[in-house]
Protein backbone atom coordinates (compact mmCIF):
# COMPACT_ATOMS: atom_id res chain seq x y z
CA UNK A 1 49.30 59.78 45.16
CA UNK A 2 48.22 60.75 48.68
CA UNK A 3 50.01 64.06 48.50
CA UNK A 4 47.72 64.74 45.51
CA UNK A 5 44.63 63.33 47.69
CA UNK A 6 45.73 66.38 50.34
CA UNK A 7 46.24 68.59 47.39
CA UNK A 8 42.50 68.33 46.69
CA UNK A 9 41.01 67.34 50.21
CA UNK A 10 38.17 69.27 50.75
CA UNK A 11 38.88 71.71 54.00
CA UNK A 12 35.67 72.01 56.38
CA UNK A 13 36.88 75.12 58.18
CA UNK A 14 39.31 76.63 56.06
CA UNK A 15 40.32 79.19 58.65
CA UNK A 16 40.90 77.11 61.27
CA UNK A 17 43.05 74.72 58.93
CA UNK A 18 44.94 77.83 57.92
CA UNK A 19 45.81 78.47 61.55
CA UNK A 20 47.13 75.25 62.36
CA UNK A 21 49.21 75.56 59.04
CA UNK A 22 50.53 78.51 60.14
CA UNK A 23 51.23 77.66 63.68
CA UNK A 24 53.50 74.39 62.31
CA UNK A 25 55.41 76.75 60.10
CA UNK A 26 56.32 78.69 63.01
CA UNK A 27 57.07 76.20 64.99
CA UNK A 28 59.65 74.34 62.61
CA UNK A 29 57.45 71.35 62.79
CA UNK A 30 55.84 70.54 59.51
CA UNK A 31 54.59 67.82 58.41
CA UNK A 32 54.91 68.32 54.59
CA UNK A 33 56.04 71.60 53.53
CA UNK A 34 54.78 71.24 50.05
CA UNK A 35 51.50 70.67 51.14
CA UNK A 36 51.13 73.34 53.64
CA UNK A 37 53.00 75.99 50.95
CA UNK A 38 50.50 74.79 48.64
CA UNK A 39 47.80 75.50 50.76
CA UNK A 40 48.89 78.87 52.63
CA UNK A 41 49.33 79.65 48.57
CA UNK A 42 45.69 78.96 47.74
CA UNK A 43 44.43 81.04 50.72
CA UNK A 44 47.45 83.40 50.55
CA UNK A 45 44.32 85.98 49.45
CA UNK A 46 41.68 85.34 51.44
CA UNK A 47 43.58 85.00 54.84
CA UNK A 48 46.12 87.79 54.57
CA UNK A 49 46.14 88.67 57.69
CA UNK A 50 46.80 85.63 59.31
CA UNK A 51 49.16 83.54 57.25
CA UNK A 52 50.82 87.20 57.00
CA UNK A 53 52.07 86.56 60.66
CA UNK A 54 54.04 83.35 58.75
CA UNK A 55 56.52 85.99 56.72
CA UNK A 56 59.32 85.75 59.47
CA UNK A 57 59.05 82.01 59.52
CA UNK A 58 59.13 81.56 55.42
CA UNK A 59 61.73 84.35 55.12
CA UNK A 60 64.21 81.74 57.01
CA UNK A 61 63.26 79.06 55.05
CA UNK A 62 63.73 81.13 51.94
CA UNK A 63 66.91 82.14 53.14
CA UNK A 64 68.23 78.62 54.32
CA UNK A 65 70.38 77.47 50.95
CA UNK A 66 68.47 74.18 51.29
CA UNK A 67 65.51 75.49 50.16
CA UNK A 68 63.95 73.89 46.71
CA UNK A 69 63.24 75.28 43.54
CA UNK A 70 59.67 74.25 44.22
CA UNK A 71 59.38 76.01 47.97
CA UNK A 72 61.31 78.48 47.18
CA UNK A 73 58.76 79.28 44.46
CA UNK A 74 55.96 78.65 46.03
CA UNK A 75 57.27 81.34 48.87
CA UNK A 76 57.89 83.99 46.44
CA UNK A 77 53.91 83.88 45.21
CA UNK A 78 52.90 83.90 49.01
CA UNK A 79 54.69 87.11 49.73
CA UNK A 80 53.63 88.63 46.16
CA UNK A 81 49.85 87.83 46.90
CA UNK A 82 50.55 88.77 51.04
CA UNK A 83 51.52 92.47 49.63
CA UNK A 84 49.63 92.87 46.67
CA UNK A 85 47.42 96.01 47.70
CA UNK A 86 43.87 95.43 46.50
CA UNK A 87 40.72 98.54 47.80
CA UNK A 88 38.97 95.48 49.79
CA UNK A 89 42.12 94.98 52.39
CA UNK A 90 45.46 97.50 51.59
CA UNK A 91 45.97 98.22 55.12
CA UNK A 92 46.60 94.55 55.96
CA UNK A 93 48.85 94.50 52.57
CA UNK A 94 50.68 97.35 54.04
CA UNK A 95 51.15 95.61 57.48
CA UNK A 96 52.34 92.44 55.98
CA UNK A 97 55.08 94.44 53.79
CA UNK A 98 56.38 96.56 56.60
CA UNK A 99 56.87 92.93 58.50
CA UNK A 100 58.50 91.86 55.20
CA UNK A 101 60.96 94.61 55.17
CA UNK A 102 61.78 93.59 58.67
CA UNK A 103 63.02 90.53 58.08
CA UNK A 104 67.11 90.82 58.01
CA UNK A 105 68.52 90.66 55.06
CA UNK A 106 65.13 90.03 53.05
CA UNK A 107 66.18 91.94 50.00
CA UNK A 108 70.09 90.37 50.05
CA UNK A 109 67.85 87.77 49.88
CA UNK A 110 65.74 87.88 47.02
CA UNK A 111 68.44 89.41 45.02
CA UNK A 112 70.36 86.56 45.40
CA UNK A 113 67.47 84.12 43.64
CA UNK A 114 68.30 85.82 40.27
CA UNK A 115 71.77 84.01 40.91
CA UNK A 116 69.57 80.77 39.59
CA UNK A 117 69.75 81.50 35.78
CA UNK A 118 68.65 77.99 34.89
CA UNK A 119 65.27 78.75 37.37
CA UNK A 120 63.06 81.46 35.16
CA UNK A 121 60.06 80.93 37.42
CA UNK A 122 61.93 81.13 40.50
CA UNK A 123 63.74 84.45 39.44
CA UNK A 124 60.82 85.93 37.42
CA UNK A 125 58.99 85.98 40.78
CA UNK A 126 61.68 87.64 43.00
CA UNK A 127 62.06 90.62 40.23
CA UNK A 128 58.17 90.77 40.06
CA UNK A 129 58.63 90.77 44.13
CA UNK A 130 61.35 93.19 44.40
CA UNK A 131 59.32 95.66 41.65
CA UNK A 132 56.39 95.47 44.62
CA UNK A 133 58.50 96.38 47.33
CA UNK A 134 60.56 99.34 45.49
CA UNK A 135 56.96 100.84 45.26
CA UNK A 136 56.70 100.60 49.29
CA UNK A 137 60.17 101.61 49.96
CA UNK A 138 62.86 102.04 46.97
CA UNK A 139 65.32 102.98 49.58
CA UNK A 140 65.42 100.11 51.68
CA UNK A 141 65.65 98.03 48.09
CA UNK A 142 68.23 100.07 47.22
CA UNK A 143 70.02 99.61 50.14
CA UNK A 144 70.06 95.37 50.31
CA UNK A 145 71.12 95.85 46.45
CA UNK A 146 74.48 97.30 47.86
CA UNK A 147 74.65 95.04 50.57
CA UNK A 148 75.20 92.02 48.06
CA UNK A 149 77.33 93.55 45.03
CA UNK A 150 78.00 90.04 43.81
CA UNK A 151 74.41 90.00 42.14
CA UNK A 152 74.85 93.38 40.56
CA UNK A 153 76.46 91.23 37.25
CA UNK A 154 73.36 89.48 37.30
CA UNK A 155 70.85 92.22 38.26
CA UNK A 156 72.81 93.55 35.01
CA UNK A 157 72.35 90.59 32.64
CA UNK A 158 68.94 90.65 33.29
CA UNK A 159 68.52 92.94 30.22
CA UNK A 160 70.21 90.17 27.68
CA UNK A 161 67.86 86.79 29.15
CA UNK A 162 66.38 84.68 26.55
CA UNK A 163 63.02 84.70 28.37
CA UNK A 164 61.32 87.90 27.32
CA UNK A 165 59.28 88.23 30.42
CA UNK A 166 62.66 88.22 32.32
CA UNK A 167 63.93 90.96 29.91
CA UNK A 168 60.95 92.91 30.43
CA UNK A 169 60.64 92.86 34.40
CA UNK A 170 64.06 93.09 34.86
CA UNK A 171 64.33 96.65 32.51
CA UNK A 172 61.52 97.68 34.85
CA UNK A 173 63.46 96.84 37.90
CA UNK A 174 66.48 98.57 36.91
CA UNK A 175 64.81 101.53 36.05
CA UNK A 176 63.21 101.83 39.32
CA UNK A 177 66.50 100.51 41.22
CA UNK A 178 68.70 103.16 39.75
CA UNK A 179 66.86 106.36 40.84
CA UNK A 180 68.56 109.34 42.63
CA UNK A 181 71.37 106.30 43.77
CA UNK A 182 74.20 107.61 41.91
CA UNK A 183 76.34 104.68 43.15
CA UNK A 184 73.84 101.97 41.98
CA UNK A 185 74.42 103.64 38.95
CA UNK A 186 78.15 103.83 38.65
CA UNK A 187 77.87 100.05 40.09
CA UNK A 188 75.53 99.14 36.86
CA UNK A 189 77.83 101.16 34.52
CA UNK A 190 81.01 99.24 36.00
CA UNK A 191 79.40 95.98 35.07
CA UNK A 192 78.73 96.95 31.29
CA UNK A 193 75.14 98.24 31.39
CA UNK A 194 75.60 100.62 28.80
CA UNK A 195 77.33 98.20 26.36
CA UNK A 196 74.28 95.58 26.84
CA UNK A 197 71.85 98.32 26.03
CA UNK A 198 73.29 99.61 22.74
CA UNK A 199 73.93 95.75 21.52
CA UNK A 200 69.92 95.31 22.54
CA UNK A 201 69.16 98.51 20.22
CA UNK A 202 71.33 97.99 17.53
CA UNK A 203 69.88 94.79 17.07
CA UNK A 204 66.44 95.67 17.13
CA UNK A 205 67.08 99.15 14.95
CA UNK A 206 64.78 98.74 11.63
CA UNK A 207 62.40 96.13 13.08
CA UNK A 208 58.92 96.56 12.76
CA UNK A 209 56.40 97.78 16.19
CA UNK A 210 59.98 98.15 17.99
CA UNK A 211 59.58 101.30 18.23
CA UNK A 212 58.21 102.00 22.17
CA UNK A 213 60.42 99.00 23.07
CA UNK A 214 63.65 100.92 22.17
CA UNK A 215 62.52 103.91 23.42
CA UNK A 216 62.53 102.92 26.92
CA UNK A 217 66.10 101.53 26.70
CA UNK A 218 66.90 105.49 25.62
CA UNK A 219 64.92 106.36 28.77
CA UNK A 220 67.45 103.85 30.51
CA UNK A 221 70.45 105.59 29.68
CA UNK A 222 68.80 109.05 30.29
CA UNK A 223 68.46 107.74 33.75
CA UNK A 224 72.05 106.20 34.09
CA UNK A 225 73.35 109.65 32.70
CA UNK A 226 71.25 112.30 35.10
CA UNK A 227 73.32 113.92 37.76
CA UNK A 228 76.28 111.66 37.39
CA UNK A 229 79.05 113.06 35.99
CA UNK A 230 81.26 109.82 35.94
CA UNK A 231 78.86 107.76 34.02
CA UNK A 232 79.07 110.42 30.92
CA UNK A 233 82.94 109.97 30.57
C-alpha cells in the first residue's frame, strides 16, 4: 500500500526529484527500483536529457539475468521514449541513442529478451526498440544480431507468434534486419524462414482484406532472394 502512496505522491520539484533518482541509479544504491523505474518512466519525456545520462546504468541492470519481467519492462519503455525523436527535442534523442549504442553488447542484449516467449510485453518492446535503433544505425543492429546466433531461431519464429502485434513488429524487424547482409540472410534461410512464410500464406490464401498482408510476406522473400545466390537454390 505505501508503494502505491509513492506511486501517486505528488512531486514538488519534479526536476530535482528526477536528479536524485538518477544519481541513486548510478550509484547502485536504490531504494526501490520499481518506484524510481516508475517514475524516471513517467518523466522519461519531459527530462530526456537528464535521466538520458541513466542509459549506462539501466543497460547493466537490463543485462544482469536477475532482472524482472516488470524492470526489465519498465527499462525497455524508458529507452523507447529516451530515443523517440519528436521536432521539440531530436538532438537530445539523438544524443541519448548514440550513448545507447555505446553500451557493450546493448543489442546482444535486447535480442536476447525475445528468448522470453511466455513475456509478450517484455519482447514486444525490445522488437519495437530494436525497429528504433535499425533506423539510427542498421549496421551496428546488424552486427549484435550476429554476435548472438542463438536468438536467430527466435528472431525467426517471430513470424508464426500467436500475438498478432508480435507477428506484425517482428515481419517489420526482419525486413529491416535483413538488408544488403547477405549472411543474416543465409542465417534466416538456415533456420526455415522461407518454410514459415509460405505456411503463413497458404493459410491465409482466399481470405477476405488479406490481401496487403500477404503481399508483404512476397516482399519478404524478394528481399531474402536479392543478390544471394545461395538462398535461390
Amino acid at each position: 500500500m505505501n508503494f502505491l502512496k509513492n506511486f501517486l505522491a505528488p512531486v514538488s520539484d519534479d526536476k530535482e526529484y528526477i536528479t536524485g533518482i538518477v544519481q541513486e541509479i548510478k550509484s547502485g544504491k536504490v531504494k526501490s527500483l520499481s518506484q524510481s523505474l516508475f517514475d524516471l518512466q513517467k518523466f522519461s519525456k519531459k527530462y530526456s536529457e537528464l535521466i538520458g545520462t541513466a542509459i549506462p546504468s539501466l543497460t547493466l541492470l537490463l543485462s544482469d539475468s536477475s532482472c524482472s519481467t516488470l524492470h526489465a519492462e519498465m527499462i525497455l519503455e524508458i529507452f523507447i521514449q529516451l530515443i523517440l525523436v519528436n521536432k521539440s527535442n531530436d538532438v537530445i534523442q539523438k544524443k541519448n541513442c548514440i550513448l545507447l549504442f555505446q553500451q557493450k553488447k546493448i543489442i546482444e542484449t535486447l535480442f536476447l529478451q525475445l528468448l522470453h516467449k511466455e513475456e509478450a510485453k517484455r519482447r514486444n518492446l525490445s522488437i519495437h526498440l530494436l525497429i528504433q535503433l535499425c533506423n539510427y544505425n542498421l549496421k551496428k543492429v546488424q552486427d549484435g544480431l550476429l554476435s548472438c546466433p542463438n536468438t536467430v531461431p527466435q528472431l525467426v519464429d517471430l513470424l508464426i507468434d500467436p500475438n498478432e502485434k508480435t507477428r506484425d513488429q517482428g515481419m517489420l524487424l526482419i525486413s529491416q534486419i535483413i538488408l544488403n547482409r547477405a549472411e543474416i540472410q543465409k542465417i534466416v534461410a538456415y533456420e526455415g524462414i522461407f518454410e514459415k512464410i509460405f505456411y503463413i500464406i497458404s493459410a491465409e490464401v482466399g481470405r477476405w482484406g488479406v490481401e496487403e498482408y500477404i503481399n508483404q510476406y512476397f516482399i519478404l522473400i524478394l528481399a531474402l532472394l536479392k543478390d544471394n545466390t545461395s538462398n535461390q537454390v
